[in-house]
PDB file of N, CA and C in Angstrom:
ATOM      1  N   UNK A   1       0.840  -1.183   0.000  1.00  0.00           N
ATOM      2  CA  UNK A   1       0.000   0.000   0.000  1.00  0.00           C
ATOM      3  C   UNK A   1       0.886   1.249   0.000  1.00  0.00           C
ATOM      4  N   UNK A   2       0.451   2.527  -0.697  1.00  0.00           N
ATOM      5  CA  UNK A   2       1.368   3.803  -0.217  1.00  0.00           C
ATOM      6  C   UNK A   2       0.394   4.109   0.601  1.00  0.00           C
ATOM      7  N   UNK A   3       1.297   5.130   1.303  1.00  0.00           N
ATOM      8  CA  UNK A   3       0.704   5.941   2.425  1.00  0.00           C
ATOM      9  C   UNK A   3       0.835   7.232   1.702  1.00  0.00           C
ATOM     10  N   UNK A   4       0.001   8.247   2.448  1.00  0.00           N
ATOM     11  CA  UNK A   4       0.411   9.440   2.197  1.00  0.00           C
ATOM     12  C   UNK A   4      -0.269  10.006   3.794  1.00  0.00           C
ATOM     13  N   UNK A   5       0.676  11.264   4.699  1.00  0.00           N
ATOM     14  CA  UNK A   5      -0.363  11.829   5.600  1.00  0.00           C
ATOM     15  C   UNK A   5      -0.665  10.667   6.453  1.00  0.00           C
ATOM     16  N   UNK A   6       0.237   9.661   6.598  1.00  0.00           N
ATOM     17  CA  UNK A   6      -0.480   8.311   7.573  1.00  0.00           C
ATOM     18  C   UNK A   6      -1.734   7.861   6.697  1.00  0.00           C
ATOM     19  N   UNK A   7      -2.142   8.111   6.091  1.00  0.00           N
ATOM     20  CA  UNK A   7      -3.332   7.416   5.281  1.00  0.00           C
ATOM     21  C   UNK A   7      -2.711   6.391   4.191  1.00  0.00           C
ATOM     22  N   UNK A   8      -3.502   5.037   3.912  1.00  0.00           N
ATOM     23  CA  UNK A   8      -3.120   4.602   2.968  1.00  0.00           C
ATOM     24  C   UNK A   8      -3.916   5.467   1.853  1.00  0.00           C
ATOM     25  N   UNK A   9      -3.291   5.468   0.275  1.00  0.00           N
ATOM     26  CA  UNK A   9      -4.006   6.352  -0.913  1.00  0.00           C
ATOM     27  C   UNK A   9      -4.261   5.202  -1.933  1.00  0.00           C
ATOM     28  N   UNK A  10      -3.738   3.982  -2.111  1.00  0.00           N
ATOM     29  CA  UNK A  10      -3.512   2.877  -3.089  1.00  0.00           C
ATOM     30  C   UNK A  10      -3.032   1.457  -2.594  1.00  0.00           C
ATOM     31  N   UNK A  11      -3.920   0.633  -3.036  1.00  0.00           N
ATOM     32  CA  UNK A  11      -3.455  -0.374  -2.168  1.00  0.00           C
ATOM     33  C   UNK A  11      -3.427  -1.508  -3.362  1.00  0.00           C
ATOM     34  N   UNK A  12      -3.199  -2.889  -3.382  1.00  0.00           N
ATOM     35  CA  UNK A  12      -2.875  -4.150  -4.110  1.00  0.00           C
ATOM     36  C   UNK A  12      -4.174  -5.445  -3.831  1.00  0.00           C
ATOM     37  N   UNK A  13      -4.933  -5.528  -4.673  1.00  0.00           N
ATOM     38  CA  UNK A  13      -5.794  -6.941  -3.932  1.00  0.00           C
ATOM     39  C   UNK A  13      -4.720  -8.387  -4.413  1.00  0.00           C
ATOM     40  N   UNK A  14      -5.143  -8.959  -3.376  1.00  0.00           N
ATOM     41  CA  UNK A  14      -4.011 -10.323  -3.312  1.00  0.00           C
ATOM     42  C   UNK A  14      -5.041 -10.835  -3.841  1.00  0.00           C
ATOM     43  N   UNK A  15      -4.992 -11.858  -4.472  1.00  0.00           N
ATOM     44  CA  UNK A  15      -6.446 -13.010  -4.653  1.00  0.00           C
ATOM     45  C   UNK A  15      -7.429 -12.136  -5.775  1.00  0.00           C
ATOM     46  N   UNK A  16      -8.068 -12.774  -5.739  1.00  0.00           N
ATOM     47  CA  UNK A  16      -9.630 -12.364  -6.626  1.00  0.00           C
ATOM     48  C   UNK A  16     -11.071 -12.322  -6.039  1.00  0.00           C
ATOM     49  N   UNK A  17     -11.619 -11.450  -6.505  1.00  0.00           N
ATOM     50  CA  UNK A  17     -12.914 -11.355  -6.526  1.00  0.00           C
ATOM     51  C   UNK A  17     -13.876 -12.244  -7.264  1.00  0.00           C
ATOM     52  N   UNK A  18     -15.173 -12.534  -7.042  1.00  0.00           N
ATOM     53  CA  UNK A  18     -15.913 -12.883  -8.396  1.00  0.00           C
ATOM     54  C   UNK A  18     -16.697 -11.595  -9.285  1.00  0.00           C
ATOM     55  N   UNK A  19     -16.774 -11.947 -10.583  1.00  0.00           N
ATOM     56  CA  UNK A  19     -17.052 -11.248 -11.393  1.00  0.00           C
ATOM     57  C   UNK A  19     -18.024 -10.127 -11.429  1.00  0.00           C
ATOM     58  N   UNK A  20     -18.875  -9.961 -10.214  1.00  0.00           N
ATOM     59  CA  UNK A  20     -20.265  -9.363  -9.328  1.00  0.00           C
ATOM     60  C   UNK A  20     -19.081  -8.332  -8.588  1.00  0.00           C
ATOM     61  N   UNK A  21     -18.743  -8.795  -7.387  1.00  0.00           N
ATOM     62  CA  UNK A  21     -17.677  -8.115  -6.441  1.00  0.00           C
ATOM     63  C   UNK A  21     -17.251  -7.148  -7.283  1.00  0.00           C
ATOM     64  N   UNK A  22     -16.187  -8.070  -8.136  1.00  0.00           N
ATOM     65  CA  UNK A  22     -14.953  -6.915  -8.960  1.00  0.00           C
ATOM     66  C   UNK A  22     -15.700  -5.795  -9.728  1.00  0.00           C
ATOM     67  N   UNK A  23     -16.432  -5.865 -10.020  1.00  0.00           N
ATOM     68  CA  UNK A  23     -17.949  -5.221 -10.867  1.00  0.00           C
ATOM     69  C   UNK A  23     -18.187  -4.268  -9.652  1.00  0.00           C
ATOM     70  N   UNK A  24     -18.222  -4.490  -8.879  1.00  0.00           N
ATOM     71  CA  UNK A  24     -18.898  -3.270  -7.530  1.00  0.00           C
ATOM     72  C   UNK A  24     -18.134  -2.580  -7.003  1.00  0.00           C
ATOM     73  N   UNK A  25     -16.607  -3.342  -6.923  1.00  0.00           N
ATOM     74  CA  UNK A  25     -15.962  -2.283  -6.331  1.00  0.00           C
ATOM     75  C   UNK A  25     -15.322  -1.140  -7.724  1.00  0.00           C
ATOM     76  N   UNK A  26     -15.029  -1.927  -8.965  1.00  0.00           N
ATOM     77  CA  UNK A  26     -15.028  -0.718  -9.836  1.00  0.00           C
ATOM     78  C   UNK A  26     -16.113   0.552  -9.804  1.00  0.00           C
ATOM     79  N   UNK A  27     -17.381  -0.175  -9.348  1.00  0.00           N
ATOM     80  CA  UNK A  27     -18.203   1.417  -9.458  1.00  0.00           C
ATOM     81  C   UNK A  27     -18.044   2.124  -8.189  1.00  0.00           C
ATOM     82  N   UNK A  28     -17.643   1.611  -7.123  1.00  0.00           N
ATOM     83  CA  UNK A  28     -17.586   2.548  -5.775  1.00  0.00           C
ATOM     84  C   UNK A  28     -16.134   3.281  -6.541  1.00  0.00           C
ATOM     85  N   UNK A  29     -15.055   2.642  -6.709  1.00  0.00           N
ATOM     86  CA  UNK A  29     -14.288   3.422  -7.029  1.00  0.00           C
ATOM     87  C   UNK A  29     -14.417   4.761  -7.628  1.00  0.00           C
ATOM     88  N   UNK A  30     -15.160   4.577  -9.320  1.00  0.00           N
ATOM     89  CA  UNK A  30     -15.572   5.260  -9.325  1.00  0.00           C
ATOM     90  C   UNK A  30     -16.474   6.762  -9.402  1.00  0.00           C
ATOM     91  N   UNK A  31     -17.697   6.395  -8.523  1.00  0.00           N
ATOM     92  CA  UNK A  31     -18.418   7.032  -7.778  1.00  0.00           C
ATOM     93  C   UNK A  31     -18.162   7.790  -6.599  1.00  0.00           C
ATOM     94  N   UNK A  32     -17.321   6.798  -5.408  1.00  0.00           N
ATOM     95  CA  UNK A  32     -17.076   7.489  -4.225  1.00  0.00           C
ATOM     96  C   UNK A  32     -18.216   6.741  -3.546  1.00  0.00           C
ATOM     97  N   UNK A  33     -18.791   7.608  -2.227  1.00  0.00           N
ATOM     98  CA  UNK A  33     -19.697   7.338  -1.575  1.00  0.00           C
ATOM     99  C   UNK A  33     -21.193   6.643  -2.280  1.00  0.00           C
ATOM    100  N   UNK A  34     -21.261   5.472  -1.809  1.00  0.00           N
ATOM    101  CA  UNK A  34     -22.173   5.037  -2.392  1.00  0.00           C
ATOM    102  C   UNK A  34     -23.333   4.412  -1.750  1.00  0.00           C
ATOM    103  N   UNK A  35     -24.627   4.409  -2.353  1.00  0.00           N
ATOM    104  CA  UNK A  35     -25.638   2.995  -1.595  1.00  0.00           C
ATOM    105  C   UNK A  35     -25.785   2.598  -2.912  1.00  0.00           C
ATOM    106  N   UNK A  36     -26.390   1.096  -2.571  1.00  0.00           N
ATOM    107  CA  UNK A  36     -27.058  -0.079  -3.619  1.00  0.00           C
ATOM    108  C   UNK A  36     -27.998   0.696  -4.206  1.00  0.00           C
ATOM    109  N   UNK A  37     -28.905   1.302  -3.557  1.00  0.00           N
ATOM    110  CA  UNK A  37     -30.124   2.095  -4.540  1.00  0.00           C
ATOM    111  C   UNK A  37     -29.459   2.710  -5.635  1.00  0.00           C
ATOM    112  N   UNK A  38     -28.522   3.984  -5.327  1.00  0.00           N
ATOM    113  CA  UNK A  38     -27.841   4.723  -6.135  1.00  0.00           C
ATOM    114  C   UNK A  38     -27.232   4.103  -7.168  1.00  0.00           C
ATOM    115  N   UNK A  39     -26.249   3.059  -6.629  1.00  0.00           N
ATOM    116  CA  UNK A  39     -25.769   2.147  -7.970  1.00  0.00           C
ATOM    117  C   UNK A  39     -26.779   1.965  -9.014  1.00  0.00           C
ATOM    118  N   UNK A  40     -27.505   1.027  -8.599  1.00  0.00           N
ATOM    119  CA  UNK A  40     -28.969   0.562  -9.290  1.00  0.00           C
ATOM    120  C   UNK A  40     -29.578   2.039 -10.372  1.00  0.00           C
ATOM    121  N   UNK A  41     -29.697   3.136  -9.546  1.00  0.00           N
ATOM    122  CA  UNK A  41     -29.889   4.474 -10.795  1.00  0.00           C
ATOM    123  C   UNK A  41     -28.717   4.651 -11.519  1.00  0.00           C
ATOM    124  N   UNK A  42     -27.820   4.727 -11.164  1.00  0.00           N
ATOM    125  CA  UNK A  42     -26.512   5.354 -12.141  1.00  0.00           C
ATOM    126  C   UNK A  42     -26.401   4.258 -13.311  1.00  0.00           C
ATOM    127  N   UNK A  43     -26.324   3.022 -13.092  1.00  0.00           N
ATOM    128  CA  UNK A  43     -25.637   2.072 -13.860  1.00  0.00           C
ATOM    129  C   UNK A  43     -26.613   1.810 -14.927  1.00  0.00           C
ATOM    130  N   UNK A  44     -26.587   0.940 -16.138  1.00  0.00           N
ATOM    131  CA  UNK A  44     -27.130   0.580 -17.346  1.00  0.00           C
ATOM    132  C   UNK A  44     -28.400   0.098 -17.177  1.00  0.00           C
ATOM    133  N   UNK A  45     -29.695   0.283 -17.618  1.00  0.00           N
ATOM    134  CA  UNK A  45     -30.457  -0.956 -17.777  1.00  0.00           C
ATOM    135  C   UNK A  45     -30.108  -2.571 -17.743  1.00  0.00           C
ATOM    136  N   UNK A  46     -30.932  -3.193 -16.815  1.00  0.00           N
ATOM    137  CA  UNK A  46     -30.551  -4.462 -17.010  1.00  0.00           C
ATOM    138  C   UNK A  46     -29.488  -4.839 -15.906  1.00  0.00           C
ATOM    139  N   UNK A  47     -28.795  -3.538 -14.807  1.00  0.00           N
ATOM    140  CA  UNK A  47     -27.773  -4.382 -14.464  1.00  0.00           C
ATOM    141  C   UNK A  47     -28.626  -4.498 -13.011  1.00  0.00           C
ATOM    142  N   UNK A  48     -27.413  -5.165 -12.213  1.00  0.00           N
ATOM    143  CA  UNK A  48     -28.226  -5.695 -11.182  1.00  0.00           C
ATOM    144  C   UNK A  48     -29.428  -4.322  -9.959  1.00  0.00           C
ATOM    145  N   UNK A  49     -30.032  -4.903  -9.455  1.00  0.00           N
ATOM    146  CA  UNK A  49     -31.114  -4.577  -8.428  1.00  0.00           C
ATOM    147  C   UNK A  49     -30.918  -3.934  -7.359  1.00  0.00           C
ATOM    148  N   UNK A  50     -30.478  -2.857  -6.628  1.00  0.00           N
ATOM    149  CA  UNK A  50     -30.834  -2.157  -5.580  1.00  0.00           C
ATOM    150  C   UNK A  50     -29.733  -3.281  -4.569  1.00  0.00           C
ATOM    151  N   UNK A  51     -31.122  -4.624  -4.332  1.00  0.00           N
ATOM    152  CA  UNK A  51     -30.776  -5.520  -3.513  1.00  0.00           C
ATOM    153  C   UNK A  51     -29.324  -6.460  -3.881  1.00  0.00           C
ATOM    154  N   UNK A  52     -29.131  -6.784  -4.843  1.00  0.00           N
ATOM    155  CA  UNK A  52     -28.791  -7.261  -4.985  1.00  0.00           C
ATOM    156  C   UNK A  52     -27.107  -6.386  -4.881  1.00  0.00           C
ATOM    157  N   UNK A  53     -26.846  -4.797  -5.484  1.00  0.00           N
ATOM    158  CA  UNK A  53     -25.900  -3.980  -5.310  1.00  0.00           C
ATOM    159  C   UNK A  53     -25.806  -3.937  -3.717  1.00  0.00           C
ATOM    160  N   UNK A  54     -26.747  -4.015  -2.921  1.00  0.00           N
ATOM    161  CA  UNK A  54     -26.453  -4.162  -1.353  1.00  0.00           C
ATOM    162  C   UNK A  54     -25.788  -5.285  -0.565  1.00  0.00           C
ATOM    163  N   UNK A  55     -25.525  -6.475  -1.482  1.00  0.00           N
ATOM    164  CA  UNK A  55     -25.157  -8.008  -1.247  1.00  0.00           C
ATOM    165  C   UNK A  55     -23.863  -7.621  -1.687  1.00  0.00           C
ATOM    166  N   UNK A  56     -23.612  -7.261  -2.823  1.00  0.00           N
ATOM    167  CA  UNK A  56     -22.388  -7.130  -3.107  1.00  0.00           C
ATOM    168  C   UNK A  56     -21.873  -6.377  -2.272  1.00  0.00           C
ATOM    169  N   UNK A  57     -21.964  -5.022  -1.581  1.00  0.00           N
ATOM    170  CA  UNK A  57     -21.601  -3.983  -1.050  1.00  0.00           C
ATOM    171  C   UNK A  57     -21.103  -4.350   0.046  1.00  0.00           C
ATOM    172  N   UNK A  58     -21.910  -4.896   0.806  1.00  0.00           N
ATOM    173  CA  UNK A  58     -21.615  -5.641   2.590  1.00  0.00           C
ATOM    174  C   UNK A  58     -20.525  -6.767   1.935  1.00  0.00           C
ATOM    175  N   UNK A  59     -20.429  -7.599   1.011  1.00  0.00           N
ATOM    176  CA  UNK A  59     -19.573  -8.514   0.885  1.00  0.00           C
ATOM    177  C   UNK A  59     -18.216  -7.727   1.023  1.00  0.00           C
ATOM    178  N   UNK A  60     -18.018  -6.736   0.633  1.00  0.00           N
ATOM    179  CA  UNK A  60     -16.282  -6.106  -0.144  1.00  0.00           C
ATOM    180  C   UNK A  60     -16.193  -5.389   1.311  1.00  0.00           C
ATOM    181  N   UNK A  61     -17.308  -5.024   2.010  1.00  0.00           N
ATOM    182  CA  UNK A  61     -17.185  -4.281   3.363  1.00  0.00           C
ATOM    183  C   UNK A  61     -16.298  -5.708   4.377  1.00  0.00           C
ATOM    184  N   UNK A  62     -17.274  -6.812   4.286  1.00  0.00           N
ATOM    185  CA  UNK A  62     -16.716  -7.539   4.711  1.00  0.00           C
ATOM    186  C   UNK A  62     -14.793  -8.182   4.510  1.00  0.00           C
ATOM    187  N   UNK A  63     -15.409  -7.879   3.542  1.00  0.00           N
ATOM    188  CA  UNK A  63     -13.771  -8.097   2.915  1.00  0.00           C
ATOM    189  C   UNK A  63     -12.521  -6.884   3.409  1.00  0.00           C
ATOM    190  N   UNK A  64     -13.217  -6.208   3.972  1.00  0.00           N
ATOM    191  CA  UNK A  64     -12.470  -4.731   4.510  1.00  0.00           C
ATOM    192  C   UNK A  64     -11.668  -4.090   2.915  1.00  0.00           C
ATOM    193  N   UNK A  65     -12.522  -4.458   2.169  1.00  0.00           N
ATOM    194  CA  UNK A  65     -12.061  -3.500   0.891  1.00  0.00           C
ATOM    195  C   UNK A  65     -12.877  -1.910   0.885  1.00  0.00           C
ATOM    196  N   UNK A  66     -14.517  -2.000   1.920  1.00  0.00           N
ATOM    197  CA  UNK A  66     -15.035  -0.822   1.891  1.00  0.00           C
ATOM    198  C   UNK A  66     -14.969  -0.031   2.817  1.00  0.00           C
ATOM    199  N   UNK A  67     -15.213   1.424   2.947  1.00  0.00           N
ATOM    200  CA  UNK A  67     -15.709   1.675   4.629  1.00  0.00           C
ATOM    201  C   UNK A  67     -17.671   1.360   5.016  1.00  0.00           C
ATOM    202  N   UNK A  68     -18.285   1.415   5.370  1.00  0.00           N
ATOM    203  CA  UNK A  68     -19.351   1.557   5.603  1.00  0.00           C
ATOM    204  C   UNK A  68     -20.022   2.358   6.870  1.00  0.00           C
ATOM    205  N   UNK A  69     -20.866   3.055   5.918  1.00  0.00           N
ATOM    206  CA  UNK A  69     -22.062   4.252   7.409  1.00  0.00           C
ATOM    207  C   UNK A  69     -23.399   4.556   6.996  1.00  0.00           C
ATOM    208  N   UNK A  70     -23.631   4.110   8.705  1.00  0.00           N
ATOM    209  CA  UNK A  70     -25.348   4.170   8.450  1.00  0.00           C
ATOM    210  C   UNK A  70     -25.770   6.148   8.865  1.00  0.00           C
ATOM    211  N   UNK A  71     -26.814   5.811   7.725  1.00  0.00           N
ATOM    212  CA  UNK A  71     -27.095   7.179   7.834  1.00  0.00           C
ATOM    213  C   UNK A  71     -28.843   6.922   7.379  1.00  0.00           C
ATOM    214  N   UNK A  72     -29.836   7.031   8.707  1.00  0.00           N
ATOM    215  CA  UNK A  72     -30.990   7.034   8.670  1.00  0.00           C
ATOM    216  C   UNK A  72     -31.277   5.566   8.511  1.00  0.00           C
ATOM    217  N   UNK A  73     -31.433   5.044   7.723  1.00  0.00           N
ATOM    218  CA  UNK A  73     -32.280   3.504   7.426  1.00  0.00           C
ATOM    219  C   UNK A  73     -31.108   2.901   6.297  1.00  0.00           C
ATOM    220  N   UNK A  74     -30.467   4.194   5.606  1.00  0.00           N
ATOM    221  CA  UNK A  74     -29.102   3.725   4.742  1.00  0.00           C
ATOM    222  C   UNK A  74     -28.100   3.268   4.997  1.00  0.00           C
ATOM    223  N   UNK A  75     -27.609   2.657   4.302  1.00  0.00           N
ATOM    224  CA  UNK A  75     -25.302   2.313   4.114  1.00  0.00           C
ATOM    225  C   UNK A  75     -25.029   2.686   3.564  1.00  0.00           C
ATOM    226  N   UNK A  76     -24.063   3.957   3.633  1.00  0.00           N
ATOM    227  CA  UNK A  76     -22.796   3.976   2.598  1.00  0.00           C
ATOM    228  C   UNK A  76     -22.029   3.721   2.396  1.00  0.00           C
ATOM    229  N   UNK A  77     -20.865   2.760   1.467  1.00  0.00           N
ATOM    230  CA  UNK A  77     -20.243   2.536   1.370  1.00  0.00           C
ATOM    231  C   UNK A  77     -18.850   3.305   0.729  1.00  0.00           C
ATOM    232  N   UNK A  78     -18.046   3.429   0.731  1.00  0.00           N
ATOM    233  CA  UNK A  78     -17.109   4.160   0.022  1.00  0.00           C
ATOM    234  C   UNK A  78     -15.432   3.185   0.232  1.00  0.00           C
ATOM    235  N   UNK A  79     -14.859   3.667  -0.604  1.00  0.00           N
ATOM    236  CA  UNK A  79     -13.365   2.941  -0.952  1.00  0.00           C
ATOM    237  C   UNK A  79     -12.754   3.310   0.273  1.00  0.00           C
ATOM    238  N   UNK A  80     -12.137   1.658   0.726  1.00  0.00           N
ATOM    239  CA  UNK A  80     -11.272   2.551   2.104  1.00  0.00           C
ATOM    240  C   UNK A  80      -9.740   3.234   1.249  1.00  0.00           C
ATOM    241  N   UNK A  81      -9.122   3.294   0.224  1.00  0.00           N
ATOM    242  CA  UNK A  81      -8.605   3.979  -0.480  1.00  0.00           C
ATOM    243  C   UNK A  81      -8.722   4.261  -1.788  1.00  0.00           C
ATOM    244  N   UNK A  82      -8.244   5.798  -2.666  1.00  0.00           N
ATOM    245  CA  UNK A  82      -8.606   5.780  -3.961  1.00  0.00           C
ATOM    246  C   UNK A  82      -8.363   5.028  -4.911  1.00  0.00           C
ATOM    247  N   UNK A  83      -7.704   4.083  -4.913  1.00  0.00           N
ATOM    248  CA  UNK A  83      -6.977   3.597  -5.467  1.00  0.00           C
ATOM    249  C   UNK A  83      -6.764   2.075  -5.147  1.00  0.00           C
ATOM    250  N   UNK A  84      -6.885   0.929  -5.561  1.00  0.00           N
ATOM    251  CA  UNK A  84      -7.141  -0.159  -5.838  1.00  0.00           C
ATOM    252  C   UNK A  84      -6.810  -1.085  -6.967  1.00  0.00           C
ATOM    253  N   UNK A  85      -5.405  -1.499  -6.839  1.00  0.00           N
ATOM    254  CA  UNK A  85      -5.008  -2.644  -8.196  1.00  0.00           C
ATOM    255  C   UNK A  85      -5.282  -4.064  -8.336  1.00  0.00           C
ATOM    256  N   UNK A  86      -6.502  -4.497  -8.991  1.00  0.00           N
ATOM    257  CA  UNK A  86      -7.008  -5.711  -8.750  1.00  0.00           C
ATOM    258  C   UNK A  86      -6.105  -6.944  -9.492  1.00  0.00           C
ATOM    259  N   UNK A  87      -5.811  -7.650  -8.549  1.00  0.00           N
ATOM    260  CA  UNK A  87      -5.011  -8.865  -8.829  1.00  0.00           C
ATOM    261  C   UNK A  87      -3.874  -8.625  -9.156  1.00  0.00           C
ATOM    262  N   UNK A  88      -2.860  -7.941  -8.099  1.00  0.00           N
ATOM    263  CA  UNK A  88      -1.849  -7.668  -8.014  1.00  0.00           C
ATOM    264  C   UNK A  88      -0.861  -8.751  -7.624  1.00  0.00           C
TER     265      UNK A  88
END
């Protein structure tokens, strides 16, 4: 990872995602702050569901690839850094 300011800014994924995941965290990237609803408006016809962008979301959180905050009945998710090289 670099740091910058004690913060990491860019970090390396070891391993892989599946094709859903890697798909979600490219759009938090980027977007920034995100919920599943929002995904679900921004992205193409046809792509996945609200719910289903919320499955993915908690997964990569889980994975400590996201941050996550509740705000009212929501999650946001956002990149715990800008920067992210998948399958490093």
């Amino acid at each position: 990872a670099e740091i910058a300011n004690g913060e990491p800014i860019k970090a390396t994924l070891l391993g892989s995602l599946d094709p859903g995941q890697e798909s979600t965290l490219k759009a938090v990237l980027e977007h920034g702050e995100v919920t599943g609803a929002e995904l679900e408006r921004r992205c193409p016809p046809g792509s996945p569901k609200a719910t289903a962008w919320n499955n993915r979301l908690k997964d990569l959180y889980l994975k400590r690839l996201l941050r996550r905050r509740k705000q009212g009945r929501e999650m946001f998710y956002s990149p715990i850094v800008k920067e992210i090289i998948l399958n490093g």
